[in-house]
PDB file of N, CA and C in Angstrom:
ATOM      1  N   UNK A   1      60.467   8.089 -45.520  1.00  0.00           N
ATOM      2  CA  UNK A   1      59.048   8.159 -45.201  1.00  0.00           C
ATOM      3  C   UNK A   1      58.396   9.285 -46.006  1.00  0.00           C
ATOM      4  N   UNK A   2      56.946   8.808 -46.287  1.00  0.00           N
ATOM      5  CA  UNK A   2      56.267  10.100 -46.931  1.00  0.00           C
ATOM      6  C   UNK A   2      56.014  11.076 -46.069  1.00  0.00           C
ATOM      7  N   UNK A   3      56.385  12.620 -46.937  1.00  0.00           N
ATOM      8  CA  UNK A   3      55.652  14.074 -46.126  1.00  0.00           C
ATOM      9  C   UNK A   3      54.685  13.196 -46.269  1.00  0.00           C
ATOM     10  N   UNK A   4      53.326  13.903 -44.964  1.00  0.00           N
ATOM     11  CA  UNK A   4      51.945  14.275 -44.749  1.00  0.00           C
ATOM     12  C   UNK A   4      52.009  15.389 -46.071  1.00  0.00           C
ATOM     13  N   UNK A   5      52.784  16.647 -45.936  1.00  0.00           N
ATOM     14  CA  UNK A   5      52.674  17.654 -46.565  1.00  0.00           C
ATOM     15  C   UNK A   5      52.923  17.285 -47.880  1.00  0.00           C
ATOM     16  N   UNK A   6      53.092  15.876 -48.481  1.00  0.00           N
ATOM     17  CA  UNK A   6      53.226  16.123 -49.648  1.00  0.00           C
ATOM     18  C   UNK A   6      52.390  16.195 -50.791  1.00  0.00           C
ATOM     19  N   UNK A   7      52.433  16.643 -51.798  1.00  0.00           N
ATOM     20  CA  UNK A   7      51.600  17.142 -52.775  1.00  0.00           C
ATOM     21  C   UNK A   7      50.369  15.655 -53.003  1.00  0.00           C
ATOM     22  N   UNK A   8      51.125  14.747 -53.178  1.00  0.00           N
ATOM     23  CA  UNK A   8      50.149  13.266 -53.549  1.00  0.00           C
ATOM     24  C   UNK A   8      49.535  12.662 -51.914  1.00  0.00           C
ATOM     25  N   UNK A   9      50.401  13.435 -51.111  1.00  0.00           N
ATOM     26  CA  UNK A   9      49.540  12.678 -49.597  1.00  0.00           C
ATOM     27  C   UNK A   9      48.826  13.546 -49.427  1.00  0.00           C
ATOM     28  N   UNK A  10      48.975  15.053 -49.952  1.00  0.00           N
ATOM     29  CA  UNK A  10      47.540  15.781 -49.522  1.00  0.00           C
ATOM     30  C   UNK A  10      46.731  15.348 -49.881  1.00  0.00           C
ATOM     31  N   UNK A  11      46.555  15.199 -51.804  1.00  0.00           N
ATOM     32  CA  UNK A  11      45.110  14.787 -52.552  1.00  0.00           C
ATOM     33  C   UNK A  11      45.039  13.687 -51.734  1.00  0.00           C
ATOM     34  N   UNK A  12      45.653  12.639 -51.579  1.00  0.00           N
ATOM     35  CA  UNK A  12      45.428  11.253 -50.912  1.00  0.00           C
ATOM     36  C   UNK A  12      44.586  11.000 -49.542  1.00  0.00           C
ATOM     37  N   UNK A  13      44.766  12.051 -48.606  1.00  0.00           N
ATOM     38  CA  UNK A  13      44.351  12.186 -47.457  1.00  0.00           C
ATOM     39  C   UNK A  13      45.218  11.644 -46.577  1.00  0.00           C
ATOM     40  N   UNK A  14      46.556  11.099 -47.155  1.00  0.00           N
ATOM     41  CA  UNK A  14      47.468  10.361 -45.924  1.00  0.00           C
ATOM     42  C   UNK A  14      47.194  10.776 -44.851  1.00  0.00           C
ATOM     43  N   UNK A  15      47.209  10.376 -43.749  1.00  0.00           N
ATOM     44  CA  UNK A  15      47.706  10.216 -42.675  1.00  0.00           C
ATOM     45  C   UNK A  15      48.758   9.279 -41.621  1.00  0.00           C
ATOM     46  N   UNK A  16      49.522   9.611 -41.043  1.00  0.00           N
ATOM     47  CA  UNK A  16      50.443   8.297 -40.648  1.00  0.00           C
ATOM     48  C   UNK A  16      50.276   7.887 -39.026  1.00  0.00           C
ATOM     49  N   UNK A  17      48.921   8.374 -38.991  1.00  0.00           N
ATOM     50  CA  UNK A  17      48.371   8.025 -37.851  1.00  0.00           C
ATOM     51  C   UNK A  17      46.215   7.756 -38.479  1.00  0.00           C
ATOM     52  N   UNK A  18      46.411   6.644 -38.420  1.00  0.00           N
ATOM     53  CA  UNK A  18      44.680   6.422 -38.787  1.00  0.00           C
ATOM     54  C   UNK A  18      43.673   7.037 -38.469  1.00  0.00           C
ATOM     55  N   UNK A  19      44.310   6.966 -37.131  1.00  0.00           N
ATOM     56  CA  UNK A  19      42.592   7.454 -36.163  1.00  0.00           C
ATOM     57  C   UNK A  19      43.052   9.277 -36.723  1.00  0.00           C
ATOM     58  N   UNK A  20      44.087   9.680 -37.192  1.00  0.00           N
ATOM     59  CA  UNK A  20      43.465  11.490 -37.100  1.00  0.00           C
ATOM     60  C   UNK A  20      43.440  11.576 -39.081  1.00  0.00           C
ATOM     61  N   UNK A  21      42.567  10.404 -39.533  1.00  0.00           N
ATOM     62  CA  UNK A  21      42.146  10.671 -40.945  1.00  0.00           C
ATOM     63  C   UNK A  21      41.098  11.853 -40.621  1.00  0.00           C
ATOM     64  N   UNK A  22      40.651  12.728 -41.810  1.00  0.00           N
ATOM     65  CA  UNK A  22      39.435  13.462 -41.727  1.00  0.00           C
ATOM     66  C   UNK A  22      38.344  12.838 -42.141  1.00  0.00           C
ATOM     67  N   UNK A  23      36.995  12.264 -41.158  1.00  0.00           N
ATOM     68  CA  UNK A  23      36.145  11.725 -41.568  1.00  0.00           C
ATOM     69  C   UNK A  23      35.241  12.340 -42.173  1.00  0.00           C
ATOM     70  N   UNK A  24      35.083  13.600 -42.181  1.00  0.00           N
ATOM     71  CA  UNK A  24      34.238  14.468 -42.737  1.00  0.00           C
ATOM     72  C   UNK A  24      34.964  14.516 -44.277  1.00  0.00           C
ATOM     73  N   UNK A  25      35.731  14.596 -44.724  1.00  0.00           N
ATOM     74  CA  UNK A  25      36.303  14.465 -46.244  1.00  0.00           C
ATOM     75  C   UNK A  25      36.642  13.419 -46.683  1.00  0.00           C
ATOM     76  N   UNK A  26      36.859  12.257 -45.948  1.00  0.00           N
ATOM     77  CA  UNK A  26      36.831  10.537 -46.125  1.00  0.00           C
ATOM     78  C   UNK A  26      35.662  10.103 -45.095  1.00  0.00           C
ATOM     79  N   UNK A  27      34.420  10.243 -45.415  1.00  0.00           N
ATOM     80  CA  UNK A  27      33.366   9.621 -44.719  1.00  0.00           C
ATOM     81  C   UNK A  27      33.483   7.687 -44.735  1.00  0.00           C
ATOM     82  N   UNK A  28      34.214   7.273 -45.892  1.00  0.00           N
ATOM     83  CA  UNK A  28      34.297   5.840 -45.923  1.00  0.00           C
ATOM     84  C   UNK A  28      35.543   5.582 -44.909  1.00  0.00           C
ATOM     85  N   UNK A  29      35.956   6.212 -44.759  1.00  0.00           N
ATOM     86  CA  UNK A  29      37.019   6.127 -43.493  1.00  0.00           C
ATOM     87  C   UNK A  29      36.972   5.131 -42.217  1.00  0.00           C
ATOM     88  N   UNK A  30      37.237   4.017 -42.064  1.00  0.00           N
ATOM     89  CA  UNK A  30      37.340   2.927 -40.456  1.00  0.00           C
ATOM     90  C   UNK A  30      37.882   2.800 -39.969  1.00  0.00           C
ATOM     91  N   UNK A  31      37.950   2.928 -38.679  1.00  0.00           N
ATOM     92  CA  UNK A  31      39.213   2.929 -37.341  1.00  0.00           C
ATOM     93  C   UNK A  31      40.174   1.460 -38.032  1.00  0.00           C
ATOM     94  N   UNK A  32      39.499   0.502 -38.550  1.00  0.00           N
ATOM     95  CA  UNK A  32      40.257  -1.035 -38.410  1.00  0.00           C
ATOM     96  C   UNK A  32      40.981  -0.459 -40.130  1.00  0.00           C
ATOM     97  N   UNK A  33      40.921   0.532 -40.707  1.00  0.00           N
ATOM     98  CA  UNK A  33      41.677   0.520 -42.060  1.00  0.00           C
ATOM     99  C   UNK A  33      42.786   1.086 -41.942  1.00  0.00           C
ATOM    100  N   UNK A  34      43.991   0.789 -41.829  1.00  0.00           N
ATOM    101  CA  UNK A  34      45.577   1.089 -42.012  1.00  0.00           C
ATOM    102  C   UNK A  34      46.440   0.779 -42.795  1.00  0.00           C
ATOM    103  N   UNK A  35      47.019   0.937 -43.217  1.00  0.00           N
ATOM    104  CA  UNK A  35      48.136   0.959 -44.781  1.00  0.00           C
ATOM    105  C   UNK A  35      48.623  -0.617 -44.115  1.00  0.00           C
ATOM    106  N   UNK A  36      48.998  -1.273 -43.378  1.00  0.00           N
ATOM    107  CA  UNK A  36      49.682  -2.543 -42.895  1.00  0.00           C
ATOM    108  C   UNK A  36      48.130  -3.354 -43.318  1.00  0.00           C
ATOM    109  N   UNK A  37      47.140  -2.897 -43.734  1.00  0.00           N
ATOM    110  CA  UNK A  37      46.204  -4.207 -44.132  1.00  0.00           C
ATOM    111  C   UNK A  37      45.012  -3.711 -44.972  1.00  0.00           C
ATOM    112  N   UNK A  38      46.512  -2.982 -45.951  1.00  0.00           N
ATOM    113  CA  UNK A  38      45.990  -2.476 -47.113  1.00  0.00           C
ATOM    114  C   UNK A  38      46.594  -3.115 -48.312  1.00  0.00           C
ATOM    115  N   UNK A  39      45.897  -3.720 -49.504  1.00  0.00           N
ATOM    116  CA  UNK A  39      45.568  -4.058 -50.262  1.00  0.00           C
ATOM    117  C   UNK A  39      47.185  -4.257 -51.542  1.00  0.00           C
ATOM    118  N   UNK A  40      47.435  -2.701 -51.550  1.00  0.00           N
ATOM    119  CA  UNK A  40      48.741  -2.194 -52.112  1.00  0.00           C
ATOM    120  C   UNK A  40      49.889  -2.117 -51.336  1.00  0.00           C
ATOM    121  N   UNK A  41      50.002  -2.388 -49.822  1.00  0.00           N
ATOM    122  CA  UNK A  41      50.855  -2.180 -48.632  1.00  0.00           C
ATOM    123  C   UNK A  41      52.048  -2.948 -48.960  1.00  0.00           C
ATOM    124  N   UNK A  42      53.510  -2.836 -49.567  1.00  0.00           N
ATOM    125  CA  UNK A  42      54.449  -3.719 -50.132  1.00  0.00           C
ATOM    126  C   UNK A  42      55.400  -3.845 -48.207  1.00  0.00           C
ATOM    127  N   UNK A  43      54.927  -4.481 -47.466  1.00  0.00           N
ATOM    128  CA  UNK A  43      55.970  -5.216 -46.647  1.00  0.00           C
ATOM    129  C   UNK A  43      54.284  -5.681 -45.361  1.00  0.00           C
ATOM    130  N   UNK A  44      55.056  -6.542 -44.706  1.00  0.00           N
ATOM    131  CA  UNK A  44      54.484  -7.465 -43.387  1.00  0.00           C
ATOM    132  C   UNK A  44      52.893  -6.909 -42.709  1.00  0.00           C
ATOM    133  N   UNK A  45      52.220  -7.201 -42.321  1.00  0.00           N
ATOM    134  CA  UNK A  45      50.935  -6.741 -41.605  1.00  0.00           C
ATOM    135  C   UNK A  45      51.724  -6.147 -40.138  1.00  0.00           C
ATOM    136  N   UNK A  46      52.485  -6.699 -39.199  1.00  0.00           N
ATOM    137  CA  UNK A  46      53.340  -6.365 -38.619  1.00  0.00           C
ATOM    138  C   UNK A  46      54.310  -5.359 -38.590  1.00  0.00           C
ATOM    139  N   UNK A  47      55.037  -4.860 -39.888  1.00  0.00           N
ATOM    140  CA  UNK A  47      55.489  -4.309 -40.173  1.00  0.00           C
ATOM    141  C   UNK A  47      55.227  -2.880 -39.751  1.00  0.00           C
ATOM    142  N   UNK A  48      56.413  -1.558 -39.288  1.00  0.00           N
ATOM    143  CA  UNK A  48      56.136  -0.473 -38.541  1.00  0.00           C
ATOM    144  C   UNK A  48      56.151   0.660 -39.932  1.00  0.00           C
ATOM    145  N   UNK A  49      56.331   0.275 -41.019  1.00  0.00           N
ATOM    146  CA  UNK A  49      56.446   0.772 -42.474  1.00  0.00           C
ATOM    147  C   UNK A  49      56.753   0.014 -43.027  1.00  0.00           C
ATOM    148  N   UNK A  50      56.190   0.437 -44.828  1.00  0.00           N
ATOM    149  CA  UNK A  50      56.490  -0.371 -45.755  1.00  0.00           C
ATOM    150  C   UNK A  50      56.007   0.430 -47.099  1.00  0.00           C
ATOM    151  N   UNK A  51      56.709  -0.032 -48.476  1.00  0.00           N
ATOM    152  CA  UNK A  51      56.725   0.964 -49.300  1.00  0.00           C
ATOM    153  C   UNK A  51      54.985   0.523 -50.178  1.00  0.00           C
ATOM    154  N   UNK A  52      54.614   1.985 -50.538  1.00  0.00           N
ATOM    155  CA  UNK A  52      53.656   2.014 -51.001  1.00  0.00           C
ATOM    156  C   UNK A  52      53.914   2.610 -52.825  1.00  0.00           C
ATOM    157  N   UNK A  53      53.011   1.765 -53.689  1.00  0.00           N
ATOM    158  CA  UNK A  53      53.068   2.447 -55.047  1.00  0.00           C
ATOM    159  C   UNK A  53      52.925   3.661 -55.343  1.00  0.00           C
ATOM    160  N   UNK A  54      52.082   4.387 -54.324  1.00  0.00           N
ATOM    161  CA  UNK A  54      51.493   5.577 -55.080  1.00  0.00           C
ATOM    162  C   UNK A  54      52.498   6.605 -54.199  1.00  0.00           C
ATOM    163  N   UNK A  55      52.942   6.128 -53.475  1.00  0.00           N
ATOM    164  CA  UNK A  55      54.265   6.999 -52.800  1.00  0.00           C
ATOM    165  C   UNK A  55      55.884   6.480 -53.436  1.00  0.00           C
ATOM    166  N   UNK A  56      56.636   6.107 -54.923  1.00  0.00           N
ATOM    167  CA  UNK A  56      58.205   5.585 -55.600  1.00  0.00           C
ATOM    168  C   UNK A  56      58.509   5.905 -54.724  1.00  0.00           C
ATOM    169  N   UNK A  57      59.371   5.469 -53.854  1.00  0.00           N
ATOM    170  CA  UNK A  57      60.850   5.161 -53.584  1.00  0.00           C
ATOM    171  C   UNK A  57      60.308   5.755 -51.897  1.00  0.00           C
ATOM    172  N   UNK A  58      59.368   5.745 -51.012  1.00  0.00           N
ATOM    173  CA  UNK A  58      59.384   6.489 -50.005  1.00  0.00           C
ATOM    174  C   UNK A  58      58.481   5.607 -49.295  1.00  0.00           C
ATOM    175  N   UNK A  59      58.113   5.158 -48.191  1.00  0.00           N
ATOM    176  CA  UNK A  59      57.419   4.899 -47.440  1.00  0.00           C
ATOM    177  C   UNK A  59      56.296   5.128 -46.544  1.00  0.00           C
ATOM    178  N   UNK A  60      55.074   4.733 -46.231  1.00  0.00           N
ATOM    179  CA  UNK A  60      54.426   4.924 -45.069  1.00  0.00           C
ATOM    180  C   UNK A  60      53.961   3.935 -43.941  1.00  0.00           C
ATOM    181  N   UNK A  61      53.530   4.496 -43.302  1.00  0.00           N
ATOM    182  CA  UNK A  61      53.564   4.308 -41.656  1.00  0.00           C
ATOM    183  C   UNK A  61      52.905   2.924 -42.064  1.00  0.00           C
ATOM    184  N   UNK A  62      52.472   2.214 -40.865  1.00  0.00           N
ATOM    185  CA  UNK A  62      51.911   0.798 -41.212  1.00  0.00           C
ATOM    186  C   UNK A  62      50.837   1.172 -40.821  1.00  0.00           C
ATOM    187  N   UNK A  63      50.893   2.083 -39.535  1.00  0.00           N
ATOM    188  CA  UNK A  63      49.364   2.638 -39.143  1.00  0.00           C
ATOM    189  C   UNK A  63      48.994   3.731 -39.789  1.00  0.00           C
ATOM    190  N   UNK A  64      49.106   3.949 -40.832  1.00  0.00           N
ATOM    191  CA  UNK A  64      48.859   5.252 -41.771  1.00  0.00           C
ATOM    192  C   UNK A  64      47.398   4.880 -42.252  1.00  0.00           C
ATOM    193  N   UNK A  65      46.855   5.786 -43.125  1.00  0.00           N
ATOM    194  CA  UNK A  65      46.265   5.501 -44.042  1.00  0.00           C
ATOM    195  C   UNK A  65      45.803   6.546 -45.294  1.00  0.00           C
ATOM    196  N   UNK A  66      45.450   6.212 -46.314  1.00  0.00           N
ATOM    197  CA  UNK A  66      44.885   6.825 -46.931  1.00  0.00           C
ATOM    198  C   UNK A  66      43.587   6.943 -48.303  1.00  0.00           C
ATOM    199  N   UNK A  67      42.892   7.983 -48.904  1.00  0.00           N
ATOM    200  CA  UNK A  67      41.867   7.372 -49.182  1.00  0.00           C
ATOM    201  C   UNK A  67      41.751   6.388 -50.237  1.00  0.00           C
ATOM    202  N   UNK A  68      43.458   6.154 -50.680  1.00  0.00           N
ATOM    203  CA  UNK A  68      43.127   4.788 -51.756  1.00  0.00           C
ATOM    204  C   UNK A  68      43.216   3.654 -51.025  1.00  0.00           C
ATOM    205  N   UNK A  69      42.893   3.665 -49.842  1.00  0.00           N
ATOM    206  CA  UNK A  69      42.535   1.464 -49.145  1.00  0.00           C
ATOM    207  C   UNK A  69      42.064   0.920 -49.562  1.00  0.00           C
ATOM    208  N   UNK A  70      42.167   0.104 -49.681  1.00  0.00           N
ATOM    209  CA  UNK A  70      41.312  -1.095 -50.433  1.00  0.00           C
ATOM    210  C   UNK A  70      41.900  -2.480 -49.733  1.00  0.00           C
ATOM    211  N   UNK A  71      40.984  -3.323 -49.132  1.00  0.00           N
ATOM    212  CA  UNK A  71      41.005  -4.218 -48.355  1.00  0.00           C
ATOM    213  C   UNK A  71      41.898  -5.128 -49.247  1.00  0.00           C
ATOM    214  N   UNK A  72      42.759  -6.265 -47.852  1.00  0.00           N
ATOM    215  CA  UNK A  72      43.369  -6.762 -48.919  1.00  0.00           C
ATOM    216  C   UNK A  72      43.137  -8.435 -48.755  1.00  0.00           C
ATOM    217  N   UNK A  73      43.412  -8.531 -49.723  1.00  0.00           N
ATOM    218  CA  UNK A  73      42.772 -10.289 -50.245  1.00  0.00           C
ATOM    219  C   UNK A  73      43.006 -11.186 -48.829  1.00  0.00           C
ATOM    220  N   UNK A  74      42.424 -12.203 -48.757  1.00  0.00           N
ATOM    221  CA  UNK A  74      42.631 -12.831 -47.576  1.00  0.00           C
ATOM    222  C   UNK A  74      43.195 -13.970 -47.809  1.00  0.00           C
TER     223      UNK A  74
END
C-alpha cells in the first residue's frame, strides 16, 4: 500500500480515506470521487485496493483518493 507520507502522495493529496481529502487545497474535491471509480484505478469498482500508475508497484485504498481523479469512462 501507498505511504499517505509519501513524497508523490503528498504533492498528490492522497488520501486513503475520501471524505478526510483537504477541500480547501482540492476545492474540486466530491464526497462520490474515490480511487475504485477512478479513471486510472487498475482492479474492480468493488475492489478494497488496487494498483495505481502514479503509485509502480504499490497500491491504494479503493476509498482513497487523490487530486489526479478523473472520472472513469462508462
Amino acid at each position: 500500500m501507498v505511504d499517505a507520507k509519501d513524497a508523490t502522495a503528498v504533492a498528490l493529496g492522497y488520501v486513503a480515506d475520501s471524505s478526510k481529502a483537504d477541500t480547501k487545497k482540492f476545492p474540486k474535491h466530491e464526497a462520490t470521487q474515490n480511487c475504485n471509480n477512478c479513471a486510472i484505478f487498475q482492479g474492480k469498482a468493488a475492489d478494497a485496493a488496487g494498483g495505481c500508475p502514479l503509485f509502480a508497484g504499490k497500491q491504494v485504498a479503493g476509498k482513497g483518493w487523490c487530486s489526479a481523479w478523473a472520472k472513469k469512462a462508462a
